[in-house]
PDB file of N, CA and C in Angstrom:
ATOM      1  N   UNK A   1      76.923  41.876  28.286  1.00  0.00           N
ATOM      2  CA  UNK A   1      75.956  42.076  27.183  1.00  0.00           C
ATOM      3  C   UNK A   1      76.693  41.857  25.869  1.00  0.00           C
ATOM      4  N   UNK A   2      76.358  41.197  25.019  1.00  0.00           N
ATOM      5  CA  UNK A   2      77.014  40.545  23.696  1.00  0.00           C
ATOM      6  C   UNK A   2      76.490  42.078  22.643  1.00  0.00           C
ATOM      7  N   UNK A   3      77.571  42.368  22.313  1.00  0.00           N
ATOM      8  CA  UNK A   3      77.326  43.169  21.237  1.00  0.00           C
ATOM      9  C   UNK A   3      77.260  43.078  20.528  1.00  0.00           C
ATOM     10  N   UNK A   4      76.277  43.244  19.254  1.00  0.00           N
ATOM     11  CA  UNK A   4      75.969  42.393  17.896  1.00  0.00           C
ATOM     12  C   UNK A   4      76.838  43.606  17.351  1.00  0.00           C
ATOM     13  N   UNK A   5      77.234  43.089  16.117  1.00  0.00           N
ATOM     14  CA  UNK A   5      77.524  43.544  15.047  1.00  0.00           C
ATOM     15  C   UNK A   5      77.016  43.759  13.986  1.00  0.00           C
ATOM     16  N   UNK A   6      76.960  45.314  14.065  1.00  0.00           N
ATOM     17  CA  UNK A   6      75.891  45.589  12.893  1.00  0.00           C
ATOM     18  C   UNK A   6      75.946  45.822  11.777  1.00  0.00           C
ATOM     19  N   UNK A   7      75.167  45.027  10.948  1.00  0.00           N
ATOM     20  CA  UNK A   7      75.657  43.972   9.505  1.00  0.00           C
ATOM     21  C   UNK A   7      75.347  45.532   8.790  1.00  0.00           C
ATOM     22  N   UNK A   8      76.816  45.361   7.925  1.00  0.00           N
ATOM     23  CA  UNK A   8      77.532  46.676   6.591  1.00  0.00           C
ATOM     24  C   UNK A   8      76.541  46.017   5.887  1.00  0.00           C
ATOM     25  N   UNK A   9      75.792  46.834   5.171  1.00  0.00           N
ATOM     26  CA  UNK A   9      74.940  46.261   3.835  1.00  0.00           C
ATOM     27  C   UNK A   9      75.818  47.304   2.973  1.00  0.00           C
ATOM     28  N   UNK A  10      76.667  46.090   1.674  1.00  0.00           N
ATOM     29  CA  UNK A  10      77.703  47.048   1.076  1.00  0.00           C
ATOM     30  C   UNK A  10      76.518  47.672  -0.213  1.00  0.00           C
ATOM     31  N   UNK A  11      77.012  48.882  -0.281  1.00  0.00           N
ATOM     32  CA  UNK A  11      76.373  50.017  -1.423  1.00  0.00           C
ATOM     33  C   UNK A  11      76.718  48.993  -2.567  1.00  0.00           C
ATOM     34  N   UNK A  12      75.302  48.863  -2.989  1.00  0.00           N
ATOM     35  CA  UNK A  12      75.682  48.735  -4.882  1.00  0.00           C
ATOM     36  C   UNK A  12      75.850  50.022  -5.803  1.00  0.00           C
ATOM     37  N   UNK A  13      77.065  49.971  -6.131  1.00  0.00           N
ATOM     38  CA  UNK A  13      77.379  50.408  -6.850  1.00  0.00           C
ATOM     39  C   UNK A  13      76.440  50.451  -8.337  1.00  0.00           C
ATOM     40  N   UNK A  14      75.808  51.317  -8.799  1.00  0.00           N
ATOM     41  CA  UNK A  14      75.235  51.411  -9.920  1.00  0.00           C
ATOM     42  C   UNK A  14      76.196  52.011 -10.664  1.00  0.00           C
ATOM     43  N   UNK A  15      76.032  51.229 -12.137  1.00  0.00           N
ATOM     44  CA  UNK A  15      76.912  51.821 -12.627  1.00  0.00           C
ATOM     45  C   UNK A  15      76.475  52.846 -14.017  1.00  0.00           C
ATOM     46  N   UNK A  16      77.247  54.192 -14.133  1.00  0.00           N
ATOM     47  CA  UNK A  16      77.489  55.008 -14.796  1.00  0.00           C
ATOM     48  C   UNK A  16      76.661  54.696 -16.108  1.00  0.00           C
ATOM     49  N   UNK A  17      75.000  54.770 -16.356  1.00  0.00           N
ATOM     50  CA  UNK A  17      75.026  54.778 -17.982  1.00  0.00           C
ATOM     51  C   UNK A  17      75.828  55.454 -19.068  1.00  0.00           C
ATOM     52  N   UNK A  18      76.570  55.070 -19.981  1.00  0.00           N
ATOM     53  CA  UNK A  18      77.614  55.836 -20.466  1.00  0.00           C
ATOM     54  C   UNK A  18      76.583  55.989 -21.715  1.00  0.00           C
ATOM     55  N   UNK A  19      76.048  57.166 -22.072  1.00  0.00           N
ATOM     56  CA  UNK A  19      75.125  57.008 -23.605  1.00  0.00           C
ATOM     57  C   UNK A  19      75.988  57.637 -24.844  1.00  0.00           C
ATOM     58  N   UNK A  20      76.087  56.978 -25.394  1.00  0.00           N
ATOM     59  CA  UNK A  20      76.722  57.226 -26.997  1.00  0.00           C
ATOM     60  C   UNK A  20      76.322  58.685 -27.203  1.00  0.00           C
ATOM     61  N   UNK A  21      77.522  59.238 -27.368  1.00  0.00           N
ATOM     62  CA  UNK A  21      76.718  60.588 -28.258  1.00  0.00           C
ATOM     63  C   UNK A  21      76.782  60.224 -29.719  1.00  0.00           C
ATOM     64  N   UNK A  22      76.012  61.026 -30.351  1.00  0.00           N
ATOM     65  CA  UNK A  22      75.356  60.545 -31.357  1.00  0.00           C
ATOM     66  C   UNK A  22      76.228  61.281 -32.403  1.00  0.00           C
ATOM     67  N   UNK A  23      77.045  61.035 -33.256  1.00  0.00           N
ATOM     68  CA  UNK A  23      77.618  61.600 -34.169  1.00  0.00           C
ATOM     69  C   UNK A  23      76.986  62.039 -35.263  1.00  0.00           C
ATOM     70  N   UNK A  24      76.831  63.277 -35.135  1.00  0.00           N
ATOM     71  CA  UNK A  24      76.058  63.431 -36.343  1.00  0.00           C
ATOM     72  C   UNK A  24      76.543  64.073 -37.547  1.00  0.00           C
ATOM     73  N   UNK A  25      76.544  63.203 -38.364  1.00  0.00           N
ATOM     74  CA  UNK A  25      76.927  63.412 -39.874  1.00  0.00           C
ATOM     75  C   UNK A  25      76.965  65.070 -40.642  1.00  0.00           C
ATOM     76  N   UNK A  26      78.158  65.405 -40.820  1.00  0.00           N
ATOM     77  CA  UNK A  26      77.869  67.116 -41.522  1.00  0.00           C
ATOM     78  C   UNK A  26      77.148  66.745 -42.591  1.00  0.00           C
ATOM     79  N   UNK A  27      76.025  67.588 -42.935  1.00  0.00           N
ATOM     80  CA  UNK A  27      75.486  68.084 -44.144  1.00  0.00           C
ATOM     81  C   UNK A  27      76.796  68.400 -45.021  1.00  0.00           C
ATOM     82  N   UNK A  28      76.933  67.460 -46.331  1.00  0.00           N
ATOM     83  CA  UNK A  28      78.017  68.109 -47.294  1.00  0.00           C
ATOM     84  C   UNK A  28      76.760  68.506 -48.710  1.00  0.00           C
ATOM     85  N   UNK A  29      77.260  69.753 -48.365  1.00  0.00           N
ATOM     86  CA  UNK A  29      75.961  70.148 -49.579  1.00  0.00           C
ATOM     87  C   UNK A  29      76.823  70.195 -50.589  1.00  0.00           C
ATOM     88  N   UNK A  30      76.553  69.493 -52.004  1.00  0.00           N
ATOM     89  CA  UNK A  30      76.822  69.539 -53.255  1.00  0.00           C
ATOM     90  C   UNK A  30      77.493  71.387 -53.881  1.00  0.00           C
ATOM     91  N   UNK A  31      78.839  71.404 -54.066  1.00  0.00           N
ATOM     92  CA  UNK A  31      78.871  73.394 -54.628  1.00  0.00           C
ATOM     93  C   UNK A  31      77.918  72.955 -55.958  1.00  0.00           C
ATOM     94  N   UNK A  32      76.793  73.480 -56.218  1.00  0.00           N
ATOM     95  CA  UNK A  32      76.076  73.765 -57.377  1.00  0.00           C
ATOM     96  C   UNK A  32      77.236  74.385 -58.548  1.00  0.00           C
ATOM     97  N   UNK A  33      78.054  73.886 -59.998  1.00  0.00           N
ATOM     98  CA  UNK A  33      78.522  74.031 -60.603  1.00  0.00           C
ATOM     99  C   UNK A  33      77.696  74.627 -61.050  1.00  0.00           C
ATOM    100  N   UNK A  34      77.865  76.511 -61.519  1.00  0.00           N
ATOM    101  CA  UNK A  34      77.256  77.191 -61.802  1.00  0.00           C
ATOM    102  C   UNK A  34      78.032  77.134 -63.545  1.00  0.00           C
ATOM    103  N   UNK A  35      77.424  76.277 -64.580  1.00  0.00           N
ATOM    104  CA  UNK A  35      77.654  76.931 -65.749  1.00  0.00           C
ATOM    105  C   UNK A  35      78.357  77.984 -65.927  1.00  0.00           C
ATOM    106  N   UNK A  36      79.699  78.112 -66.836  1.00  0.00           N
ATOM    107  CA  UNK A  36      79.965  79.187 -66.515  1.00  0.00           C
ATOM    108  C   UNK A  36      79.070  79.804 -68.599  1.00  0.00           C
ATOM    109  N   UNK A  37      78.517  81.147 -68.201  1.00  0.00           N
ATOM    110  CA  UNK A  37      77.784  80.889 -69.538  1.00  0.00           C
ATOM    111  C   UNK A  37      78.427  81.631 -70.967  1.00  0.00           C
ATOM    112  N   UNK A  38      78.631  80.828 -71.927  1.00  0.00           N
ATOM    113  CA  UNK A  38      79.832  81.071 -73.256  1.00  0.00           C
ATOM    114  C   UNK A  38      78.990  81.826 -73.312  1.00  0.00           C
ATOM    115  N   UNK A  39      79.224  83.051 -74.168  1.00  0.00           N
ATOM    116  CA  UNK A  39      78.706  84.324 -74.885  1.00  0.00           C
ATOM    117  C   UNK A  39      79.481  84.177 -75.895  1.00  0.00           C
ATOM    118  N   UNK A  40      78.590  83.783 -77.337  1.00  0.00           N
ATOM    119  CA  UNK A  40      78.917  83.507 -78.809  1.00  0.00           C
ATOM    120  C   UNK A  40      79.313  84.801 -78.950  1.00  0.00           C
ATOM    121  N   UNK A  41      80.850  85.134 -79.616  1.00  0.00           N
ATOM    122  CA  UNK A  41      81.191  85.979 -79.886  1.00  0.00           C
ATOM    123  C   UNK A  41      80.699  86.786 -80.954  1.00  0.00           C
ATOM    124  N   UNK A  42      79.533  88.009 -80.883  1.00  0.00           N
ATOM    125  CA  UNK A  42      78.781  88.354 -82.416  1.00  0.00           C
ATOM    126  C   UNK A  42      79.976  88.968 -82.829  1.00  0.00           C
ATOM    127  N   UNK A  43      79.441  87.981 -84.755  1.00  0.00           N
ATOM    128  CA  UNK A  43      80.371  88.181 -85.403  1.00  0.00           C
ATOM    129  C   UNK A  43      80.127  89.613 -86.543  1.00  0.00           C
ATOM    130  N   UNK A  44      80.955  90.441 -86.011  1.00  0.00           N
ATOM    131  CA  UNK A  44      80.364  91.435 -86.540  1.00  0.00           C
ATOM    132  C   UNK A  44      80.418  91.177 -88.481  1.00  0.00           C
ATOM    133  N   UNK A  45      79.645  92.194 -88.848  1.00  0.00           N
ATOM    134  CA  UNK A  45      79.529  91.476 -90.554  1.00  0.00           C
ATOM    135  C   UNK A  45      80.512  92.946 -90.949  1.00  0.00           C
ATOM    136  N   UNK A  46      81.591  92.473 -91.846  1.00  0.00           N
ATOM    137  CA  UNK A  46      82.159  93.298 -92.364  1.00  0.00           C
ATOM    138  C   UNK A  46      81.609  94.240 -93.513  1.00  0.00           C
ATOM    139  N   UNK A  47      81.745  95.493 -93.079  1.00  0.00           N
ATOM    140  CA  UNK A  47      81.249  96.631 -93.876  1.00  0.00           C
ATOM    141  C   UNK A  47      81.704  96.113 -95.447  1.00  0.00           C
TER     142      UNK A  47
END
């Protein structure tokens, strides 16, 4: 009796979707330069 050989169907390999992670940009929030506020020195009026 002839023995067939039974045909390897080779695995495809699928390959690995590699997905970008997504870099996401820091928020650089502006420091709000808070004025610093002059206070006019009152000039007192001499007695």
């Amino acid at each position: 009796t002839p023995v067939e050989p039974t045909p390897v169907e080779p695995t495809p390999v699928e390959p690995t979707p590699v997905e970008p992670t997504p870099v996401e940009p820091t928020p650089v929030e502006p420091t709000p330069a808070e004025p610093t506020p002059a206070e006019p020195t009152p000039a007192e009026p001499t007695p």
